[in-house]
PDB file of N, CA and C in Angstrom:
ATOM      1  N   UNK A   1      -9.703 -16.857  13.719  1.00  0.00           N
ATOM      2  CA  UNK A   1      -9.683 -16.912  15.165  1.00  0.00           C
ATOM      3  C   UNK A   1     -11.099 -16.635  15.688  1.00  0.00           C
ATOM      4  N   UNK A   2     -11.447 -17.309  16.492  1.00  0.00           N
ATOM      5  CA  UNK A   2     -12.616 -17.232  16.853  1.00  0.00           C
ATOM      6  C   UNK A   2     -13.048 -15.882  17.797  1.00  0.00           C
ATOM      7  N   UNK A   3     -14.298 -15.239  17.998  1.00  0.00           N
ATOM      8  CA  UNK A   3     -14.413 -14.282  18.853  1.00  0.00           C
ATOM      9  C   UNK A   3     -14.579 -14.739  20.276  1.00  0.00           C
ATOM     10  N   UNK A   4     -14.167 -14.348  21.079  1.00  0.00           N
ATOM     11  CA  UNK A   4     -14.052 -14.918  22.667  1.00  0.00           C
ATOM     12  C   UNK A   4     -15.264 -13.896  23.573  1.00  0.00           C
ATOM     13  N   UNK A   5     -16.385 -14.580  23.641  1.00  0.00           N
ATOM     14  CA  UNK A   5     -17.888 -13.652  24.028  1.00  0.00           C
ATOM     15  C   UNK A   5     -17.200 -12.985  25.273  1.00  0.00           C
ATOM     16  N   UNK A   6     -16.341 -13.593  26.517  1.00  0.00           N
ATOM     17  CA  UNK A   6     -15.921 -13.267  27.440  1.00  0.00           C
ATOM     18  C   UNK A   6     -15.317 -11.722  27.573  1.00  0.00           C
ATOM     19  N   UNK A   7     -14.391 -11.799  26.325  1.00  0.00           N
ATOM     20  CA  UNK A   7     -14.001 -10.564  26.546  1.00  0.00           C
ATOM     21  C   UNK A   7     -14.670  -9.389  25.683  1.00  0.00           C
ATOM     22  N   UNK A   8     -15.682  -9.767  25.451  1.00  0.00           N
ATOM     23  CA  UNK A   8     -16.615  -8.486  24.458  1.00  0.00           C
ATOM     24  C   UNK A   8     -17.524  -8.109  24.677  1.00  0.00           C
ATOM     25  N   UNK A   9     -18.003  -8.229  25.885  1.00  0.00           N
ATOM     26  CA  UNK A   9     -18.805  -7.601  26.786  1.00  0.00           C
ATOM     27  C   UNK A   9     -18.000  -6.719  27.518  1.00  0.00           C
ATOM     28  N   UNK A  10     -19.020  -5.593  27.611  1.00  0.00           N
ATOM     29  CA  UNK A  10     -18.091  -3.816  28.288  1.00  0.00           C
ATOM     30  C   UNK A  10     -17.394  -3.593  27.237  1.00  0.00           C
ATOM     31  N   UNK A  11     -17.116  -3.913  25.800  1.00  0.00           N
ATOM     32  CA  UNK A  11     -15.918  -3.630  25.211  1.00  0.00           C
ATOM     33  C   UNK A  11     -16.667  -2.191  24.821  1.00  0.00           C
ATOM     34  N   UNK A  12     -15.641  -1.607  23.741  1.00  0.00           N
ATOM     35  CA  UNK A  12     -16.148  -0.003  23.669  1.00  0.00           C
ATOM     36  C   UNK A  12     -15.360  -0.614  21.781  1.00  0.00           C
ATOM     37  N   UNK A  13     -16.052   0.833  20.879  1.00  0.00           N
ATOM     38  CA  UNK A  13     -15.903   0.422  19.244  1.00  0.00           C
ATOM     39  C   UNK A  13     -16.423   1.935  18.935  1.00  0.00           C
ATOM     40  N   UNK A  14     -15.588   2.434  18.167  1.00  0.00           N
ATOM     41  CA  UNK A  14     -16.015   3.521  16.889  1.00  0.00           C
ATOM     42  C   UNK A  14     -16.515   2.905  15.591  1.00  0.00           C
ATOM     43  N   UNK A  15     -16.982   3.646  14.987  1.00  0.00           N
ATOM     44  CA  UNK A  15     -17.757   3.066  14.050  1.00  0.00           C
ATOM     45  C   UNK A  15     -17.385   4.126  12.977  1.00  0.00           C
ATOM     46  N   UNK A  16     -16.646   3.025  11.729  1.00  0.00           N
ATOM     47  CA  UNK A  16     -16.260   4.299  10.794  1.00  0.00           C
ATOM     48  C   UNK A  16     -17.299   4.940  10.532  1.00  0.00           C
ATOM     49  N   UNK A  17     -18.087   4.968   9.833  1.00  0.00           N
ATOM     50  CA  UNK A  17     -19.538   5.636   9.682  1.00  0.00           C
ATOM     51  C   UNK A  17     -20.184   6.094  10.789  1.00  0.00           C
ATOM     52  N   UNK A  18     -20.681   7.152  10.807  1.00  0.00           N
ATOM     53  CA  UNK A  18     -22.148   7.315  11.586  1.00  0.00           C
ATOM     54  C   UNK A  18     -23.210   6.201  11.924  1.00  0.00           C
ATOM     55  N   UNK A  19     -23.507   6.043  12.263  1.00  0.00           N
ATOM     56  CA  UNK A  19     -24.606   4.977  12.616  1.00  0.00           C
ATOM     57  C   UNK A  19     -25.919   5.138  13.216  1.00  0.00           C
ATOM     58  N   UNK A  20     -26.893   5.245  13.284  1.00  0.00           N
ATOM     59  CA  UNK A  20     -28.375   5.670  13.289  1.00  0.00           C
ATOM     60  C   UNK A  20     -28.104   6.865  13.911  1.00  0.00           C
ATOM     61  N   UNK A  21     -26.985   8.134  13.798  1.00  0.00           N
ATOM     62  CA  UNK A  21     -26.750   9.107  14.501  1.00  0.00           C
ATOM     63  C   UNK A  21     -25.029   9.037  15.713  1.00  0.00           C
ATOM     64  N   UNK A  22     -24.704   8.558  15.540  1.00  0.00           N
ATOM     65  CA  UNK A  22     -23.769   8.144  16.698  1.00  0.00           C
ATOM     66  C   UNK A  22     -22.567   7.319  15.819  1.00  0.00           C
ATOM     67  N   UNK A  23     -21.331   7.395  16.926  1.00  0.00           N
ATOM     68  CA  UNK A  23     -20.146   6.874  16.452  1.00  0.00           C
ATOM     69  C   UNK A  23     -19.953   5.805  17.119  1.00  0.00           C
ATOM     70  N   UNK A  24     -19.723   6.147  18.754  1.00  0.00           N
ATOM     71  CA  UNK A  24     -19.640   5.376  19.420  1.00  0.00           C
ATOM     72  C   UNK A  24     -20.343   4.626  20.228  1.00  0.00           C
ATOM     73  N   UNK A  25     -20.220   3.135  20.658  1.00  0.00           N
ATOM     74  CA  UNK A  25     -20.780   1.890  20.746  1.00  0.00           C
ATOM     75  C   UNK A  25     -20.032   1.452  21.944  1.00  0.00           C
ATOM     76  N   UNK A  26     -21.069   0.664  22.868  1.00  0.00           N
ATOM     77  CA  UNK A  26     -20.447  -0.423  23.589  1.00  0.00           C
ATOM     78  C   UNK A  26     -20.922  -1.839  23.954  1.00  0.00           C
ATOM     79  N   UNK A  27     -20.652  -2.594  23.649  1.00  0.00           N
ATOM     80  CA  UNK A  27     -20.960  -4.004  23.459  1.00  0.00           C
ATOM     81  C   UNK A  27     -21.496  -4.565  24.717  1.00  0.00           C
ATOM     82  N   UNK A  28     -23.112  -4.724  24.678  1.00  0.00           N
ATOM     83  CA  UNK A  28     -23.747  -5.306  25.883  1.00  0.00           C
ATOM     84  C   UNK A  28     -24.057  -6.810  26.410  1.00  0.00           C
ATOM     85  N   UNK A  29     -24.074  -7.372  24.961  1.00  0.00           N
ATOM     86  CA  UNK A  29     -24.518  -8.419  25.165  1.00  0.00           C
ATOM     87  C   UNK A  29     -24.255  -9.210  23.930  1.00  0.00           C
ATOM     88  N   UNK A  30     -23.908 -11.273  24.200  1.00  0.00           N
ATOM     89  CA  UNK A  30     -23.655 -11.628  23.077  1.00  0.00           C
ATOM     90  C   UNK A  30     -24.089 -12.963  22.939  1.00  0.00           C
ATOM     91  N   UNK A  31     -24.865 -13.772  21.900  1.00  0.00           N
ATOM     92  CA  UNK A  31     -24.993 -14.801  21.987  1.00  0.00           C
ATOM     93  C   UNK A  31     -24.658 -15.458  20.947  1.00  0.00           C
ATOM     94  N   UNK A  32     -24.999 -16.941  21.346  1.00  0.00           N
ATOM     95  CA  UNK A  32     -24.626 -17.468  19.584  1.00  0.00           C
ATOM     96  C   UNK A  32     -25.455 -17.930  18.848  1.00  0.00           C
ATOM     97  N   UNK A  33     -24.947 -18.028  17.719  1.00  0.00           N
ATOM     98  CA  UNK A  33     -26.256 -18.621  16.869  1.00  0.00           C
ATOM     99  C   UNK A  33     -25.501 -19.578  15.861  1.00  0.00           C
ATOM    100  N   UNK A  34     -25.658 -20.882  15.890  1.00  0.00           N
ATOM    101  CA  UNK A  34     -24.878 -21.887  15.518  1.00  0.00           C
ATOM    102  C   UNK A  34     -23.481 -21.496  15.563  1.00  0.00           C
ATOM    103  N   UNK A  35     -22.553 -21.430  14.766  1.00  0.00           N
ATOM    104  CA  UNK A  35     -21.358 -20.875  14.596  1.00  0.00           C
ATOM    105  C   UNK A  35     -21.329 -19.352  14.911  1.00  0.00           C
ATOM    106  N   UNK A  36     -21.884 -18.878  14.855  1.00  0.00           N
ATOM    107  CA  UNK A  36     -21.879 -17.257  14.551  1.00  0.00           C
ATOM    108  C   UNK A  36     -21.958 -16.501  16.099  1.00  0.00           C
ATOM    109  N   UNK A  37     -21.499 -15.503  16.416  1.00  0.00           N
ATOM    110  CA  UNK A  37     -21.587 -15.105  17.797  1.00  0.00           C
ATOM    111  C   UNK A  37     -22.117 -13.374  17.724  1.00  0.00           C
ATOM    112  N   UNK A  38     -22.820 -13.180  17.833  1.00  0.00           N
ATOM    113  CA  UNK A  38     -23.298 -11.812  17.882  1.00  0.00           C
ATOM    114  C   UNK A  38     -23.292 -11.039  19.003  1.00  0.00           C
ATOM    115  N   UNK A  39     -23.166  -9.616  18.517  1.00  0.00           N
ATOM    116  CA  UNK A  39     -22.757  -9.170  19.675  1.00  0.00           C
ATOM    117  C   UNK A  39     -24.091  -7.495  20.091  1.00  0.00           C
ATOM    118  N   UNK A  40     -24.643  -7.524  20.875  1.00  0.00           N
ATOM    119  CA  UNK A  40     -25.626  -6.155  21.060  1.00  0.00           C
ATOM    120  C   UNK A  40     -24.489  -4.910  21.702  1.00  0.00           C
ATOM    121  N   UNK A  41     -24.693  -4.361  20.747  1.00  0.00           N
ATOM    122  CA  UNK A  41     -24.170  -2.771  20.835  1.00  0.00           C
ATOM    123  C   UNK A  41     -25.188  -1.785  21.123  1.00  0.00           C
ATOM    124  N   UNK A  42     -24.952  -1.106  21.558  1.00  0.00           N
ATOM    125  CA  UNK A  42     -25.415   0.659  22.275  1.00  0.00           C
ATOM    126  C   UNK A  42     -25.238   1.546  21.872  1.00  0.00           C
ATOM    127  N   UNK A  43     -25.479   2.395  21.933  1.00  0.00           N
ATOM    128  CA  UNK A  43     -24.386   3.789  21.506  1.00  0.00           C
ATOM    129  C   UNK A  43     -24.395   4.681  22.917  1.00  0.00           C
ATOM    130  N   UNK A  44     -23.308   5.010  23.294  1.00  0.00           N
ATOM    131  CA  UNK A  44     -22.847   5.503  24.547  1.00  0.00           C
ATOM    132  C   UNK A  44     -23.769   6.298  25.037  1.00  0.00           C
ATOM    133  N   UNK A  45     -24.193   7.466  23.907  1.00  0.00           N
ATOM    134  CA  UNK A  45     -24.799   8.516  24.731  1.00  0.00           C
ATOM    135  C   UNK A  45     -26.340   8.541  24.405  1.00  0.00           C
ATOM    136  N   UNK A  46     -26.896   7.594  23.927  1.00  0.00           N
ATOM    137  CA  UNK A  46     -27.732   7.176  23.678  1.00  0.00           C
ATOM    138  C   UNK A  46     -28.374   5.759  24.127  1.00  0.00           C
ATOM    139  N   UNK A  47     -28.932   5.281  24.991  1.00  0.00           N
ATOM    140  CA  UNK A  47     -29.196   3.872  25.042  1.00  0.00           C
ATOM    141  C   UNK A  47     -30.698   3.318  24.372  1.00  0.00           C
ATOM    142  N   UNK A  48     -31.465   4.201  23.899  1.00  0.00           N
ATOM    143  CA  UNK A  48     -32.143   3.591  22.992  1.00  0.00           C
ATOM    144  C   UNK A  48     -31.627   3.065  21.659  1.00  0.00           C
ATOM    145  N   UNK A  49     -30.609   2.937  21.373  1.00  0.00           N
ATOM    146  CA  UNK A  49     -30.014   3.189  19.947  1.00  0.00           C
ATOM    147  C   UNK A  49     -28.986   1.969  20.331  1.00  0.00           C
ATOM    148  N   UNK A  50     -30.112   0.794  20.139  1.00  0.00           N
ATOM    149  CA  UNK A  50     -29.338  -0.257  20.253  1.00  0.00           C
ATOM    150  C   UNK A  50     -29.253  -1.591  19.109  1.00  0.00           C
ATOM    151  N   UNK A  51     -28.774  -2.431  18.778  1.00  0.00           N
ATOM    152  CA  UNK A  51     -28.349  -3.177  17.661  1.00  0.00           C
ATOM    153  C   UNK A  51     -27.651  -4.502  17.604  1.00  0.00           C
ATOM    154  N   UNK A  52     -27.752  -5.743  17.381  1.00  0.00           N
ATOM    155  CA  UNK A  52     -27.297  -6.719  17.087  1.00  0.00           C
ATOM    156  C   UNK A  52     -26.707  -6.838  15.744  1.00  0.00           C
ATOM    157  N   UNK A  53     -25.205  -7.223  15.864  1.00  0.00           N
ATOM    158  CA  UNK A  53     -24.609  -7.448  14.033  1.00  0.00           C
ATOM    159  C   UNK A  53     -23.361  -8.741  14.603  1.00  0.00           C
ATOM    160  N   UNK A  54     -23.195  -9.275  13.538  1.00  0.00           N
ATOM    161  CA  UNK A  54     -22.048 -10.399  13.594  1.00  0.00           C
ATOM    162  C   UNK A  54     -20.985  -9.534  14.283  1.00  0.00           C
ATOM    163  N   UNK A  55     -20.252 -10.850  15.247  1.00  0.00           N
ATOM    164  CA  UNK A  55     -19.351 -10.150  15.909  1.00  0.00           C
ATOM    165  C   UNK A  55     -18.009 -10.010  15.397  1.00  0.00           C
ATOM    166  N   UNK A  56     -17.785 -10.763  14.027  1.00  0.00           N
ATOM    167  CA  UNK A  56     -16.737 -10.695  13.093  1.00  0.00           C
ATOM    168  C   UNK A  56     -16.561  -9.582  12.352  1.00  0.00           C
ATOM    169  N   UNK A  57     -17.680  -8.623  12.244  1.00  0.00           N
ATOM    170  CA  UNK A  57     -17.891  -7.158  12.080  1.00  0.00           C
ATOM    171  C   UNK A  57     -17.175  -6.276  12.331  1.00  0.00           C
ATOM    172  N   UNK A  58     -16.426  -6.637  13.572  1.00  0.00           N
ATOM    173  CA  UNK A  58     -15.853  -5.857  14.606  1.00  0.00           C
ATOM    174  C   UNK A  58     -14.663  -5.996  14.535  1.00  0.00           C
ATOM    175  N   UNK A  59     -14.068  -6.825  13.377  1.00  0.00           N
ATOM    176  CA  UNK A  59     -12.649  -7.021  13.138  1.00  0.00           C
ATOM    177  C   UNK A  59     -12.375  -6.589  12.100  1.00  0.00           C
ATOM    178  N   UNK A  60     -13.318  -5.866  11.378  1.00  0.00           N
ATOM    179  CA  UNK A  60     -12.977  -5.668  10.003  1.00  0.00           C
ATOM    180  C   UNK A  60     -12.674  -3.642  10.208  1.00  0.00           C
ATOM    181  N   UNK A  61     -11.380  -3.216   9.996  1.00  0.00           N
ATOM    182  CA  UNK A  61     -11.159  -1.999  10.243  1.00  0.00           C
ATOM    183  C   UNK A  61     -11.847  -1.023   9.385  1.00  0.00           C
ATOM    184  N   UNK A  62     -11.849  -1.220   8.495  1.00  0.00           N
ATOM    185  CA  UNK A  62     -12.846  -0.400   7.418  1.00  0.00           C
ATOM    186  C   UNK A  62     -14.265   0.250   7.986  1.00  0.00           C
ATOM    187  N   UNK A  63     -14.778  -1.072   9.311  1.00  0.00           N
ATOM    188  CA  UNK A  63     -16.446  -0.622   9.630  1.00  0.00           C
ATOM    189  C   UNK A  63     -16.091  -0.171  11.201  1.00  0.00           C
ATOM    190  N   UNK A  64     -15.158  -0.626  11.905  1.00  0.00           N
ATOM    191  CA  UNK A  64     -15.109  -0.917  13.461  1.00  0.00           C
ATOM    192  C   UNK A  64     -13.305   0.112  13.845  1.00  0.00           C
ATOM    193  N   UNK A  65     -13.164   0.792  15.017  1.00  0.00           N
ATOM    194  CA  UNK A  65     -12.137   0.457  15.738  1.00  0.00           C
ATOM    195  C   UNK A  65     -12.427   0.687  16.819  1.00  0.00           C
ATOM    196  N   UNK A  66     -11.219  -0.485  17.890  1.00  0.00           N
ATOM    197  CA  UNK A  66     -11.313  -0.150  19.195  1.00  0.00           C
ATOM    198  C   UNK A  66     -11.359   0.648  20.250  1.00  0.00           C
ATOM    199  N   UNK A  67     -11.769   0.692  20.780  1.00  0.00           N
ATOM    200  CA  UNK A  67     -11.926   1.745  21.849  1.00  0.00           C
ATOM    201  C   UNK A  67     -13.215   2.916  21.296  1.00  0.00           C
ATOM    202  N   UNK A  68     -13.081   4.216  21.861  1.00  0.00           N
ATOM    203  CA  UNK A  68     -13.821   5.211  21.276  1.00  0.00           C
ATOM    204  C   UNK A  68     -12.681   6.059  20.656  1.00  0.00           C
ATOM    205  N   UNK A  69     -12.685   7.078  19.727  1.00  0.00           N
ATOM    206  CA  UNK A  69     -11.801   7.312  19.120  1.00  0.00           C
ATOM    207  C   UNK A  69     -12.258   8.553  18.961  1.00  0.00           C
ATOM    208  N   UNK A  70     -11.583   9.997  18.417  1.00  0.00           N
ATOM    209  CA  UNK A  70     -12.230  11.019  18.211  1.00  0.00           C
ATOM    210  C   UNK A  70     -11.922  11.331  16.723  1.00  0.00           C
ATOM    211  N   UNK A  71     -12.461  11.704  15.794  1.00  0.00           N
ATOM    212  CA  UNK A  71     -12.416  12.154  14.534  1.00  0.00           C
ATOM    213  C   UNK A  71     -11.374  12.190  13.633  1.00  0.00           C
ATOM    214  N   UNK A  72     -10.140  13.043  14.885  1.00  0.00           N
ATOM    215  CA  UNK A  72      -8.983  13.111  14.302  1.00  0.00           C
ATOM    216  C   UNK A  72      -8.324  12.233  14.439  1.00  0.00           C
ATOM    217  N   UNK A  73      -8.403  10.998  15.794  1.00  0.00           N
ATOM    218  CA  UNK A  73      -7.391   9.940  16.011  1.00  0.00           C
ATOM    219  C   UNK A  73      -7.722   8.881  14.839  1.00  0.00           C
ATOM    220  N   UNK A  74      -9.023   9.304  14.588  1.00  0.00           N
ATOM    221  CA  UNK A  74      -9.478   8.248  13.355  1.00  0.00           C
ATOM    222  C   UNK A  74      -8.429   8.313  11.574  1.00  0.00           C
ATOM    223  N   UNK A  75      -9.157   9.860  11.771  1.00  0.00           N
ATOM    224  CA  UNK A  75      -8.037   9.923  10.323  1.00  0.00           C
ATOM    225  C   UNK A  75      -6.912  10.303  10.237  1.00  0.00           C
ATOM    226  N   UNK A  76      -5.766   9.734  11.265  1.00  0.00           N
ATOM    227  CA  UNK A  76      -4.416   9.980  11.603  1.00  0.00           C
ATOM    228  C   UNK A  76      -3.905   9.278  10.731  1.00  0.00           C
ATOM    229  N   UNK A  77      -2.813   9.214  10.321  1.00  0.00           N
ATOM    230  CA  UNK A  77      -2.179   8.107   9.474  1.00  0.00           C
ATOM    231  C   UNK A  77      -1.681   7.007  10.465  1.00  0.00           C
ATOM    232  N   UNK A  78      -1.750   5.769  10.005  1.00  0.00           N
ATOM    233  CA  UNK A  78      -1.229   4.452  10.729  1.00  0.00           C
ATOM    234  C   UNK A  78       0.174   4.469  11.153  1.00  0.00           C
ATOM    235  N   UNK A  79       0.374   4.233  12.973  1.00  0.00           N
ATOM    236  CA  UNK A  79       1.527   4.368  13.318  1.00  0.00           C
ATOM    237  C   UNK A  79       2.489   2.831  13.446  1.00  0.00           C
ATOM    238  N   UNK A  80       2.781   2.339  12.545  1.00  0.00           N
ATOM    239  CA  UNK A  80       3.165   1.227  13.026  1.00  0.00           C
ATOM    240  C   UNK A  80       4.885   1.357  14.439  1.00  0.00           C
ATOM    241  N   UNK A  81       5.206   2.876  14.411  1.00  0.00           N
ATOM    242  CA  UNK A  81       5.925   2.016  15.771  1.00  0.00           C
ATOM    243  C   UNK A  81       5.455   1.805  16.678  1.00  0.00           C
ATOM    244  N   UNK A  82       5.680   1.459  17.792  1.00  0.00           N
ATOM    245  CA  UNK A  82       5.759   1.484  19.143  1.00  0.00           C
ATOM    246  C   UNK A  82       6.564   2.043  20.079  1.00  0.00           C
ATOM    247  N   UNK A  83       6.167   3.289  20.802  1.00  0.00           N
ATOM    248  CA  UNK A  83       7.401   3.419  21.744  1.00  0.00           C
ATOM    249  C   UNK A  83       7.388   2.301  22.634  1.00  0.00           C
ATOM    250  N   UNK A  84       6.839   1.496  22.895  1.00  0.00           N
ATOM    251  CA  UNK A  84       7.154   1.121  23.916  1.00  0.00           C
ATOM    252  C   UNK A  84       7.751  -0.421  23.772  1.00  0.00           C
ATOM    253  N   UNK A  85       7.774  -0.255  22.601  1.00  0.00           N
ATOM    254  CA  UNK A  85       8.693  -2.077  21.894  1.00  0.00           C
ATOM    255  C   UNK A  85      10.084  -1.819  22.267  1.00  0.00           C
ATOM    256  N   UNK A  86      10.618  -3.045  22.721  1.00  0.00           N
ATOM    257  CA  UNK A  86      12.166  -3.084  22.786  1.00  0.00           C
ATOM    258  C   UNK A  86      12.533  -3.801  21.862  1.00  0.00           C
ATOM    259  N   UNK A  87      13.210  -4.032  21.291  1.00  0.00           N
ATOM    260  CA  UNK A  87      14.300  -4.675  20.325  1.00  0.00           C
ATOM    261  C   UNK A  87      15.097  -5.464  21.071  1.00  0.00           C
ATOM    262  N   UNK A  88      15.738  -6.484  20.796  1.00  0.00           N
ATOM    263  CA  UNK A  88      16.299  -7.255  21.422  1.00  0.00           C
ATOM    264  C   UNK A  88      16.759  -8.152  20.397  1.00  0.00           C
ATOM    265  N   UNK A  89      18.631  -7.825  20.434  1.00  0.00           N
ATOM    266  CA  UNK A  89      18.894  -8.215  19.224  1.00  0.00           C
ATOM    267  C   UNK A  89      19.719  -9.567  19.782  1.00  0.00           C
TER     268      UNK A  89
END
């Protein structure tokens, strides 16, 4: 699926790792480069601490998750319910 530049600007990303000092990131800017769509990240509390990487990067859970996240929401175990799913049999 392709990345949609539209909606990945303002987006916000934790970063499993540390990253030049920092966790969290927010996506400023994105262009393309033949096929490839890149995306410039920030780090929130930092704005010198900025970075261009493939924006397919950002789908891979191992390096990226959405939003900002705090330490512990990170290493929670995976909730697959939903309260808020209905069933509908």
């Amino acid at each position: 699926m392709p990345v949609q530049k539209r909606h990945m600007i303002g987006s916000k990303w934790t970063a499993r790792q540390t990253t030049w000092g920092w966790r969290h990131f927010q996506v400023v800017n994105c262009k393309n480069h033949g096929r490839w769509v890149f995306a410039e990240l920030v780090a929130s509390c930092d704005d010198s601490i900025r970075f261009w990487l493939n924006a397919q990067q950002l789908r891979d859970p191992n390096l990226w998750q959405t939003g900002w996240k705090t330490l512990a929401e990170m290493n929670a175990p995976a909730n697959d319910f939903d309260p808020d799913l209905t069933v509908i049999e």
